[in-house]
N, C-alpha and C. Protein backbone atom coordinates (compact mmCIF):
# COMPACT_ATOMS: atom_id res chain seq x y z
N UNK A 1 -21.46 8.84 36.44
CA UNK A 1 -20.31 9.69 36.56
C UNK A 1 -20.64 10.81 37.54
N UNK A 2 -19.18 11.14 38.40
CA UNK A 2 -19.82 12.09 39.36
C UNK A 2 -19.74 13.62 38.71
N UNK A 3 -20.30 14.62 38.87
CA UNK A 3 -19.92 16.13 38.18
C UNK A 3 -18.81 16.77 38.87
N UNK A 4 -18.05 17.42 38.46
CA UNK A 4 -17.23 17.92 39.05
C UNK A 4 -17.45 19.68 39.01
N UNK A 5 -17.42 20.03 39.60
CA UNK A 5 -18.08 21.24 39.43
C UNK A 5 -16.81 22.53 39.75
N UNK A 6 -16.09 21.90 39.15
CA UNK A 6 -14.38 22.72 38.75
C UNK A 6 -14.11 22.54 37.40
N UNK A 7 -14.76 21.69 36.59
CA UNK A 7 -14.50 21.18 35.33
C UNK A 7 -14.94 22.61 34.57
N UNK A 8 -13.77 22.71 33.58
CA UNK A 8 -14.18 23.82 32.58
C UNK A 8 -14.34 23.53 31.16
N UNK A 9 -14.17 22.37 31.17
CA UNK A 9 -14.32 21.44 29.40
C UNK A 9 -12.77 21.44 29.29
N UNK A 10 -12.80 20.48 28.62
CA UNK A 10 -10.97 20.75 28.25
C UNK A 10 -10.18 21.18 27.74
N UNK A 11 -8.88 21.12 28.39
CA UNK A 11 -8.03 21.43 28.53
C UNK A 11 -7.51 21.94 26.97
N UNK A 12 -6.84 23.27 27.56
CA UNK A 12 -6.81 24.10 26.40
C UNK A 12 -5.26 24.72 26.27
N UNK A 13 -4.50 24.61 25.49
CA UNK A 13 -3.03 25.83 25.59
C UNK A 13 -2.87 27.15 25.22
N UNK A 14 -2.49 27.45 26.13
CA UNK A 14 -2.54 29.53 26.10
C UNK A 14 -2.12 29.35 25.25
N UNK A 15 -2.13 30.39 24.18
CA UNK A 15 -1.40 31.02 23.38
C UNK A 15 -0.97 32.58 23.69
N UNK A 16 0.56 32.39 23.78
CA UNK A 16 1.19 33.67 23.67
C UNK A 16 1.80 34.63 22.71
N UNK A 17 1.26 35.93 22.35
CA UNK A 17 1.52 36.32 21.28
C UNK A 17 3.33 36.57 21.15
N UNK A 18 3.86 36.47 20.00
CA UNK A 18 5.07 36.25 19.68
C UNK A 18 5.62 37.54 18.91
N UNK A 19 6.23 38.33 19.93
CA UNK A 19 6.71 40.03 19.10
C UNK A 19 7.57 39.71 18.09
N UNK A 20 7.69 39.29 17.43
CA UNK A 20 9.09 38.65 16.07
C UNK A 20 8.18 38.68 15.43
N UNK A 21 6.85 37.83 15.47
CA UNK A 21 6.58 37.65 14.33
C UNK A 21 6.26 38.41 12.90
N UNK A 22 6.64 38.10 11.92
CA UNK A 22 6.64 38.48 10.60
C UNK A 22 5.43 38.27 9.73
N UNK A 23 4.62 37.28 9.78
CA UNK A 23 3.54 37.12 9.07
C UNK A 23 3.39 35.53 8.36
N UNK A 24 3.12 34.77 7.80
CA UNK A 24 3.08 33.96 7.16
C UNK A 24 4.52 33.94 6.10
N UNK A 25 5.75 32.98 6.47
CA UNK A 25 7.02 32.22 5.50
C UNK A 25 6.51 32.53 3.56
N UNK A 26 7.42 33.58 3.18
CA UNK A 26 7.21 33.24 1.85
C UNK A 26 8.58 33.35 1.10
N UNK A 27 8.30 31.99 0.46
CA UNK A 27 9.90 31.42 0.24
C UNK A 27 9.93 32.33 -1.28
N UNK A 28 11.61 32.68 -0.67
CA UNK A 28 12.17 33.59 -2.11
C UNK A 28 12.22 32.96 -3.19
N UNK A 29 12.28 33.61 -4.26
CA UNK A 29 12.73 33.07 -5.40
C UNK A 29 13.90 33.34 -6.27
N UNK A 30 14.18 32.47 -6.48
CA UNK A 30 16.18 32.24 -6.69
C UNK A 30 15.95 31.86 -8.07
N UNK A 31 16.79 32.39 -8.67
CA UNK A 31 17.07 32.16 -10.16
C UNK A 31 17.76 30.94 -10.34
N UNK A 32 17.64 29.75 -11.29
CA UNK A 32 18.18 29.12 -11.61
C UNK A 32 18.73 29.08 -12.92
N UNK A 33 20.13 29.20 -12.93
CA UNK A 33 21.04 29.53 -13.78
C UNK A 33 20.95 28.39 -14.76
N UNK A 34 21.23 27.10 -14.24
CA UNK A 34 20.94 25.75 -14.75
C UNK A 34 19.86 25.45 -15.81
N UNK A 35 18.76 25.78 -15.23
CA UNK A 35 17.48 25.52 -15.86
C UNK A 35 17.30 25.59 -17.18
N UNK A 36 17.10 24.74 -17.86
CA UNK A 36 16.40 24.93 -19.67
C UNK A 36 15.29 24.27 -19.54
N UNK A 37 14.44 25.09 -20.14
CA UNK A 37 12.87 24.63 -20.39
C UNK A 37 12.78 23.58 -21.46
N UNK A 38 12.25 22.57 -21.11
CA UNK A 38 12.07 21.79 -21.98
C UNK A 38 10.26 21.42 -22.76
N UNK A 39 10.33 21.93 -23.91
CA UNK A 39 9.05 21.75 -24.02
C UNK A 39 8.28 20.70 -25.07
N UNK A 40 9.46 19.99 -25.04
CA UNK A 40 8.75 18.16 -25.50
C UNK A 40 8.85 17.27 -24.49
N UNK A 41 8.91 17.81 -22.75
CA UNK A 41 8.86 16.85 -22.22
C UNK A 41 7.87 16.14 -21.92
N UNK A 42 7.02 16.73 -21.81
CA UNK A 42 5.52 16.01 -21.45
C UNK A 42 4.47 15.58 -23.15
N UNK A 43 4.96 15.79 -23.99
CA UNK A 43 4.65 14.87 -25.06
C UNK A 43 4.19 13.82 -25.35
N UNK A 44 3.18 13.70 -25.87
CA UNK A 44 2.46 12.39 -26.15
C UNK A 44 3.57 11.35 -27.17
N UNK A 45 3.51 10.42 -27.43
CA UNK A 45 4.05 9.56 -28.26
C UNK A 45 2.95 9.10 -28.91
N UNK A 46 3.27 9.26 -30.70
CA UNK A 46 2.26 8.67 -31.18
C UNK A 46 1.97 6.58 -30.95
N UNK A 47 3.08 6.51 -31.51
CA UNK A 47 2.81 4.71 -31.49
C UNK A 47 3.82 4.35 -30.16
N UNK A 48 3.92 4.24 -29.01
CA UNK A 48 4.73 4.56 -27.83
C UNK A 48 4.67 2.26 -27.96
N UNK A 49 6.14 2.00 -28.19
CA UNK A 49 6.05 0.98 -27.21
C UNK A 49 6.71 0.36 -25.97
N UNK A 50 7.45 1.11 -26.23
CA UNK A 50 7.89 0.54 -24.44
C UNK A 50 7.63 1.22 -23.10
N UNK A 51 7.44 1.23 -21.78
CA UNK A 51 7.08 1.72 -20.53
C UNK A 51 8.02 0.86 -20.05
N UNK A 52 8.54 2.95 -19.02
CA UNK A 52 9.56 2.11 -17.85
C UNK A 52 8.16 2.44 -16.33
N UNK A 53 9.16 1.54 -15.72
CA UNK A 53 8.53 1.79 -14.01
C UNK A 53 9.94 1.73 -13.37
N UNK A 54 9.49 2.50 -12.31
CA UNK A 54 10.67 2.57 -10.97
C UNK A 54 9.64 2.49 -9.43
N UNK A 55 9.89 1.35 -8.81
CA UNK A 55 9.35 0.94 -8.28
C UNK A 55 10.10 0.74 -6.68
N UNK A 56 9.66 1.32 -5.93
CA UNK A 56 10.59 1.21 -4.41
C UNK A 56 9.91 0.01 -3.97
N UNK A 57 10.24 -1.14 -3.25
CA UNK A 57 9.58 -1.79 -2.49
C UNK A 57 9.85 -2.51 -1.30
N UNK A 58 9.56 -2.89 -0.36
CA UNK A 58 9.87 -2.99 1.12
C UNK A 58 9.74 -4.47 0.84
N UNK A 59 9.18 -5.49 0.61
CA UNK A 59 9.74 -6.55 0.80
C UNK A 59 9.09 -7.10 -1.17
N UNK A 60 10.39 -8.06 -1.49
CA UNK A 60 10.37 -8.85 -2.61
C UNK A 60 9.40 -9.49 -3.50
N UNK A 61 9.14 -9.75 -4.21
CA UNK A 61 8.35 -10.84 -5.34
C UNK A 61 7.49 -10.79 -5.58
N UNK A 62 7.16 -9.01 -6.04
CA UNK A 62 6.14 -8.51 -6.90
C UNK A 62 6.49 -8.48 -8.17
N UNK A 63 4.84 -9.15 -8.83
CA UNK A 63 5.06 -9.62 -10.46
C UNK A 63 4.47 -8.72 -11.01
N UNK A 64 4.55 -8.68 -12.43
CA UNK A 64 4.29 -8.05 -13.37
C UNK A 64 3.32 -8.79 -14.24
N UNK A 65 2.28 -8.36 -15.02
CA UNK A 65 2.11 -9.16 -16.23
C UNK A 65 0.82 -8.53 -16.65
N UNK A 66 0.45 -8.79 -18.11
CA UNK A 66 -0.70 -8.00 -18.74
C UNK A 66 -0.64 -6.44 -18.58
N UNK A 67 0.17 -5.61 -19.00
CA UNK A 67 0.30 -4.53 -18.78
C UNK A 67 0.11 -3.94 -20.13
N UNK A 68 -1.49 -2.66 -19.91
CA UNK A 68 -2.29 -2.04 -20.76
C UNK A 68 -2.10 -0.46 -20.93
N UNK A 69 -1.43 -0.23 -21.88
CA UNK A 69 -1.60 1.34 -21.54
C UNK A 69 -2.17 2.54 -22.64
N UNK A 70 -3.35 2.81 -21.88
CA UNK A 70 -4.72 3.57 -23.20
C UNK A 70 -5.53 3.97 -22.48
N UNK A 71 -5.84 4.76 -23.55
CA UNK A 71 -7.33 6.04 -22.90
C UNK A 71 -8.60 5.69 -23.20
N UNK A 72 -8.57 4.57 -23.27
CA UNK A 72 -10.34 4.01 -23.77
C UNK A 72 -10.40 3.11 -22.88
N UNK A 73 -11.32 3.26 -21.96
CA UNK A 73 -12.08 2.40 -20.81
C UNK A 73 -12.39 1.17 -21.60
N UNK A 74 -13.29 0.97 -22.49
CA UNK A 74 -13.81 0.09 -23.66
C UNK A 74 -12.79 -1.32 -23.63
N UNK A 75 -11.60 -0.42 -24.21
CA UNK A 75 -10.41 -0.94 -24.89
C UNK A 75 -9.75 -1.90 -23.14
N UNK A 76 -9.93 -1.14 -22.44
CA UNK A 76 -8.77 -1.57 -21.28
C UNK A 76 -9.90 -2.69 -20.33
N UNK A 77 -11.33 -2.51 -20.90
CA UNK A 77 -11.69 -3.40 -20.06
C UNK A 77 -12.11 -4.97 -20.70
N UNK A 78 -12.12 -4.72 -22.37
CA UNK A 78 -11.88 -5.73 -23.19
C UNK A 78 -10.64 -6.62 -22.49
N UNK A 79 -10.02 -6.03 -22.70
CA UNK A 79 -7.98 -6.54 -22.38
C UNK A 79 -8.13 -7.19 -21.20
N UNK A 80 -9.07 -6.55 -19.72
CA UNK A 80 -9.16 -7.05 -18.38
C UNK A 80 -10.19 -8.65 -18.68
N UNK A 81 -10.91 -8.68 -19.44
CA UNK A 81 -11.69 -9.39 -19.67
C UNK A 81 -10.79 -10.98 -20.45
N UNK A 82 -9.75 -10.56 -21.62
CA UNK A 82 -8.94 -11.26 -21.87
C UNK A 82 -8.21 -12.23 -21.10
N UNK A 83 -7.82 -11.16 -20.00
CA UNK A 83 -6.36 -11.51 -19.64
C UNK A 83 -6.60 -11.70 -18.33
N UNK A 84 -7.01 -10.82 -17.21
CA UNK A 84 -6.83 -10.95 -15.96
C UNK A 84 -8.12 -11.49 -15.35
N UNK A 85 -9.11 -11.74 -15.95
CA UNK A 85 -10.54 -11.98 -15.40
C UNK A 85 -10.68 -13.37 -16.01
N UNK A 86 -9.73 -14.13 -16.72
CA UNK A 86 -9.57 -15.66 -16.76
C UNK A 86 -8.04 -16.12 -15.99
N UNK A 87 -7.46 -15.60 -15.56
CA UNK A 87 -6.54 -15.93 -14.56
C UNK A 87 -6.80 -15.94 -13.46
N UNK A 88 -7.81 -14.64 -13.07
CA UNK A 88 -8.00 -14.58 -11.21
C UNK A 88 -8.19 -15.66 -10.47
N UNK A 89 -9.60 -16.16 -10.77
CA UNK A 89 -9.61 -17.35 -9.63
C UNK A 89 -8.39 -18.11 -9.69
N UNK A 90 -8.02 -18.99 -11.05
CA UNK A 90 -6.43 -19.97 -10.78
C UNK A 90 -5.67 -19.01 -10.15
N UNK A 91 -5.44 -18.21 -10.57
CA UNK A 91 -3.99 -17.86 -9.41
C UNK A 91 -4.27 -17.99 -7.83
N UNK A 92 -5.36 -16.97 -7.56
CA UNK A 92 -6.10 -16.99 -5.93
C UNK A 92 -5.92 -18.69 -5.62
N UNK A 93 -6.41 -19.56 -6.28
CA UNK A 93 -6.57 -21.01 -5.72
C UNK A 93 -5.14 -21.33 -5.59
N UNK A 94 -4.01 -21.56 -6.89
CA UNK A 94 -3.17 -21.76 -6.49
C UNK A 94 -1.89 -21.27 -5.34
N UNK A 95 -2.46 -19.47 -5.17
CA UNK A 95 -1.84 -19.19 -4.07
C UNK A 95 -2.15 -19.56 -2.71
N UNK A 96 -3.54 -19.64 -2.75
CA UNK A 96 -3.85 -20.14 -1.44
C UNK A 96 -3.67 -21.91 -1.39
N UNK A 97 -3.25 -22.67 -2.56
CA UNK A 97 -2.80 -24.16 -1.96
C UNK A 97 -1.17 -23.62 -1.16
N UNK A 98 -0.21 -22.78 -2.37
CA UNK A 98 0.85 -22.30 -1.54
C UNK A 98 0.68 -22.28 -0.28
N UNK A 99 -0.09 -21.24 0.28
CA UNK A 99 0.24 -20.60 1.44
C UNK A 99 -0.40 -21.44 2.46
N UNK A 100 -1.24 -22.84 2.24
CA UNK A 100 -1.80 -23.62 3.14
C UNK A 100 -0.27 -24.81 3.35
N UNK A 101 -0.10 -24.77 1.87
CA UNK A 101 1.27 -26.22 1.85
C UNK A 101 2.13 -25.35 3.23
N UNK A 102 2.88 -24.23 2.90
CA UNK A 102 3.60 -23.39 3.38
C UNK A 102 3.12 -23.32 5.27
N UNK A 103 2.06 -22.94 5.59
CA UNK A 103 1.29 -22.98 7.05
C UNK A 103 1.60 -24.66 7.47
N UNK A 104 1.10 -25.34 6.55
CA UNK A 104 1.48 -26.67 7.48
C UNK A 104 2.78 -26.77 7.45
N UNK A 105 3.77 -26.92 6.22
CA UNK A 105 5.41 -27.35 6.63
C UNK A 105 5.23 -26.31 7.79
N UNK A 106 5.41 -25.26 8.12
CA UNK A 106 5.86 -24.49 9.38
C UNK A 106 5.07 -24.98 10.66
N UNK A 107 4.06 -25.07 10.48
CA UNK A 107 3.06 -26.41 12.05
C UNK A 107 4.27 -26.93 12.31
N UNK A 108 4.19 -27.89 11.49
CA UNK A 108 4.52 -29.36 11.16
C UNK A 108 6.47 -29.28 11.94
N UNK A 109 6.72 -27.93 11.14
CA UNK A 109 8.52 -27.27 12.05
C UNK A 109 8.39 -27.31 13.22
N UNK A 110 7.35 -26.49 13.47
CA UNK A 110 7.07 -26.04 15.20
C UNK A 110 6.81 -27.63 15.46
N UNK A 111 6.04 -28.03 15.51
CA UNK A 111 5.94 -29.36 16.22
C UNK A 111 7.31 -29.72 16.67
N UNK A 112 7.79 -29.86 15.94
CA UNK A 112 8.85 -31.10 15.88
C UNK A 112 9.83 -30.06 16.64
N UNK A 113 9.28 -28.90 16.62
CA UNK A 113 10.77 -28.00 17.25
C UNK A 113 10.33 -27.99 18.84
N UNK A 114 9.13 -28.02 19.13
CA UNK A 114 9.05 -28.01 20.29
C UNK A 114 9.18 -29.07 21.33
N UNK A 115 8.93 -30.36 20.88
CA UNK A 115 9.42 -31.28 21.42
C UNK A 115 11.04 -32.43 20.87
N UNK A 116 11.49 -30.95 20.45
CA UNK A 116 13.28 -31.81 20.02
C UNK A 116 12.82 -33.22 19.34
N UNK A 117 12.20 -33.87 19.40
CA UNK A 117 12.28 -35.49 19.13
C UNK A 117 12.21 -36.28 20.32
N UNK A 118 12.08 -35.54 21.56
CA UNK A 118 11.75 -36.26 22.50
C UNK A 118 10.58 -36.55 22.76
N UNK A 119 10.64 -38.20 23.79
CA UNK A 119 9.54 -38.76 23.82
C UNK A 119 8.98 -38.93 24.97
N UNK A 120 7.84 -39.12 25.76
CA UNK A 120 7.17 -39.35 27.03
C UNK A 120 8.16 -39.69 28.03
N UNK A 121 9.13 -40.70 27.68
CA UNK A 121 10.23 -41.23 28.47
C UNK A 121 11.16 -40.80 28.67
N UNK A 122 11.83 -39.82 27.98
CA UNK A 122 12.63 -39.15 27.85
C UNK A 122 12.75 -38.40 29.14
N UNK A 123 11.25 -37.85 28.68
CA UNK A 123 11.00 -36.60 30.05
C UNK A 123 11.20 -36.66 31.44
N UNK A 124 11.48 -35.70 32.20
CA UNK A 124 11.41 -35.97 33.89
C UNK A 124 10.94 -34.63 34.28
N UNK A 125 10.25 -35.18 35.33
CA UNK A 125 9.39 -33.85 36.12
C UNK A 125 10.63 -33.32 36.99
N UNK A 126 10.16 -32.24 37.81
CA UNK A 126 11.26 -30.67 37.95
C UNK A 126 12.41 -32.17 39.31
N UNK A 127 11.70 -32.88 39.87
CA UNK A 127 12.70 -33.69 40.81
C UNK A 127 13.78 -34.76 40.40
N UNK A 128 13.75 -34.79 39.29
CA UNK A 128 14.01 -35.38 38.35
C UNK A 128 14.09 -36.99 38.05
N UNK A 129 12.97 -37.08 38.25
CA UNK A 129 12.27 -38.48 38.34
C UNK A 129 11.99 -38.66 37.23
N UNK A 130 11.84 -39.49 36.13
CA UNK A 130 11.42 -40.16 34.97
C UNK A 130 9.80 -40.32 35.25
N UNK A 131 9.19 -39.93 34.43
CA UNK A 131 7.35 -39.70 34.45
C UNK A 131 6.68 -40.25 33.94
């Protein structure tokens, strides 16, 4: 590399001081007329059985299943041991026969899409001679 011997390290933006300024934004505080304190909202449930979820999602056909909810590591990794650590591999295998079946039908589309169904004979070079 050649030196440049104008180089001052880089490039930097002035800063110009700003006569307005006030100091660091501190947002008011507004009474809310509305408001009631609620103080069983965050409450434990003793024997709790149902759980909601709200779930946004960008594309479709996320599952659910084996769903644990507790404060003992012990307890939740018993349950993982049950439930999801004798399913893993079958599912992984059977998704990946899916998604191999799935890769070939779509080859197998393209093929056939790229040559319409036509055959060697069919074809003609750009003069339009039969080839």
């Amino acid at each position: 590399m050649i030196p440049n011997p104008d180089y001052n390290g880089p490039w930097r933006q002035k800063q110009i001081d700003n006569p307005e300024y006030k100091g660091e934004w501190e947002h008011p505080i507004i009474p809310n007329p509305g408001y009631i304190k609620d103080d069983e909202l965050y409450n434990r449930c003793v024997d709790c059985t149902h759980i909601g979820f709200e779930i946004w999602q960008v594309t479709a056909g996320t599952l659910f299943d084996d769903i644990i909810l507790t404060d003992s590591i012990e307890e939740a990794q018993a349950f993982a041991e049950e439930t999801f650590y004798k399913k893993k591999d079958p599912e992984a295998a059977m998704k990946n026969k899916m998604d191999k079946e799935e890769n070939d039908k779509k080859a197998a589309d393209k093929a056939e899409d790229e040559n319409d169904g036509m055959t060697l004979d069919d074809i003609e070079d750009a003069d339009g001679e039969e080839l």
